[in-house]
Protein backbone atom coordinates (compact mmCIF):
# COMPACT_ATOMS: atom_id res chain seq x y z
CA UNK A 1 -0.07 -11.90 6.59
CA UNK A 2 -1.81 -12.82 3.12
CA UNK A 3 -4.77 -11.27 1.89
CA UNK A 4 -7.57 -12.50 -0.69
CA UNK A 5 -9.41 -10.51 -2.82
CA UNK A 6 -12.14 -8.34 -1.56
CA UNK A 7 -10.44 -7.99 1.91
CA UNK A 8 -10.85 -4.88 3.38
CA UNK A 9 -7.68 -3.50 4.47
CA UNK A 10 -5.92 -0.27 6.17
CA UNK A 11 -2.68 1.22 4.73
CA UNK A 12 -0.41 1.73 7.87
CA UNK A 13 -0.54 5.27 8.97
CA UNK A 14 3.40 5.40 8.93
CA UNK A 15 6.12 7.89 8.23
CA UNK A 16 9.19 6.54 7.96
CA UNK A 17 11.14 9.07 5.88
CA UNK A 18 10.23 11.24 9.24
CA UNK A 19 13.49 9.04 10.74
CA UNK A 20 16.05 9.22 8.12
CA UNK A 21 16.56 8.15 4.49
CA UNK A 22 14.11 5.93 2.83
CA UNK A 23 13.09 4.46 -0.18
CA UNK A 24 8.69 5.16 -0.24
CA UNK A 25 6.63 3.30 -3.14
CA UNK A 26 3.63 3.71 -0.64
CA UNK A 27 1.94 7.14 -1.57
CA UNK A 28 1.28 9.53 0.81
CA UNK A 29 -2.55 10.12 0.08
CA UNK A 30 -3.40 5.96 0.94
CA UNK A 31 -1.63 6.26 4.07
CA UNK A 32 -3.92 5.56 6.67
CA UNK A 33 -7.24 4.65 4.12
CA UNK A 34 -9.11 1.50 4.28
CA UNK A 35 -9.16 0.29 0.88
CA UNK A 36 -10.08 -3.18 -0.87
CA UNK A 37 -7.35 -5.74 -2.02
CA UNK A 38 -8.10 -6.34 -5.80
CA UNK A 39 -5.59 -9.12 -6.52
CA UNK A 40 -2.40 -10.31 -5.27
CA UNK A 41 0.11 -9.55 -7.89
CA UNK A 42 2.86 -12.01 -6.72
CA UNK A 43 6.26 -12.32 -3.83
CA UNK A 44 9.10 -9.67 -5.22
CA UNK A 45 12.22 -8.45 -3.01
CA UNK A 46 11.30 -5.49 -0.84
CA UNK A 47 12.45 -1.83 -3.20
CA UNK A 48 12.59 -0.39 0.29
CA UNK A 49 15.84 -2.49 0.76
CA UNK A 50 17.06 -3.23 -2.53
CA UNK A 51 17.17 0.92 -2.91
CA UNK A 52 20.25 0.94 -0.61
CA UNK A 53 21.53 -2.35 -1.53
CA UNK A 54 20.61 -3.93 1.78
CA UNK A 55 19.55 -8.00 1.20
CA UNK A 56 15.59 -7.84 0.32
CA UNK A 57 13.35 -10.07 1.68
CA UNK A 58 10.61 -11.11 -0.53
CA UNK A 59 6.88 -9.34 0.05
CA UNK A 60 3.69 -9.92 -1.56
CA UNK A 61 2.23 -7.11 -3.47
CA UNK A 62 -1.41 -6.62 -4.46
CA UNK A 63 -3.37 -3.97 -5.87
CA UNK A 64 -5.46 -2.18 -3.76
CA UNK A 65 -8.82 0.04 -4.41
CA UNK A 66 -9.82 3.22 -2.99
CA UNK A 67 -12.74 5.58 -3.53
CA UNK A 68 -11.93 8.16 -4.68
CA UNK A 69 -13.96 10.61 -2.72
CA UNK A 70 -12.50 8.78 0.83
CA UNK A 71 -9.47 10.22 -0.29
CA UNK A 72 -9.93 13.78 -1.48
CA UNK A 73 -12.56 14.86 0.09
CA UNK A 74 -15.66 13.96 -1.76
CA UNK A 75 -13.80 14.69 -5.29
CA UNK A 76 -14.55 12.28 -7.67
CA UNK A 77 -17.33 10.43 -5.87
CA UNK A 78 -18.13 7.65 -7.67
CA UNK A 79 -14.67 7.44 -9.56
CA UNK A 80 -11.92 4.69 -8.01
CA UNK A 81 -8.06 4.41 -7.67
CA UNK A 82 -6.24 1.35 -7.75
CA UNK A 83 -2.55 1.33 -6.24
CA UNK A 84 0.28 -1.46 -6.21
CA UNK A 85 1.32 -1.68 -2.26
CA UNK A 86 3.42 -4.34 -0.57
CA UNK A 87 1.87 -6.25 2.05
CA UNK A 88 3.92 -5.21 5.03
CA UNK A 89 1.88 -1.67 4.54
CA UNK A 90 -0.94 -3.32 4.80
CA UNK A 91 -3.16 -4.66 7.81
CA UNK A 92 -6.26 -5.43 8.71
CA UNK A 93 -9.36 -3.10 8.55
């Protein structure tokens, strides 16, 4: 699935280095947010694969906003984060 900007999206509330060795970009503190796609940044080969040499399918990657105070409780409450996450993280909010 693509995304445009100002979709509202939800960062997959997965774990996968919970079932063996894994190569993460996606940080732990978006994992399960809703955020707001920014801009899609382009197709690039999946680092999840190309980490163990495996053959790496290519992925669209946007940047994604949060607020800040969503994700650390109420810190920072009018204050933003923007992250780089690959679209198979992503789904629909």
């Amino acid at each position: 699935m693509t995304y445009s900007a100002g979709a509202t999206v939800r960062v997959k509330d997965d774990w996968p280095e919970t079932r063996g060795p894994v190569h993460i970009r996606t940080p732990h503190y978006v994992r399960g947010q809703r955020g707001t796609v920014v801009r899609h940044l382009g197709d690039f080969p999946n680092p999840e694969d190309l980490a163990f040499a495996r053959p790496a399918e290519q992925r669209p990657l946007y940047h994604v906003r949060f607020g800040m105070a969503a994700l650390w409780n109420g810190q920072g409450a009018s204050d933003e984060v923007q992250v780089e996450i690959f679209g198979h993280w992503l789904e629909p909010a």
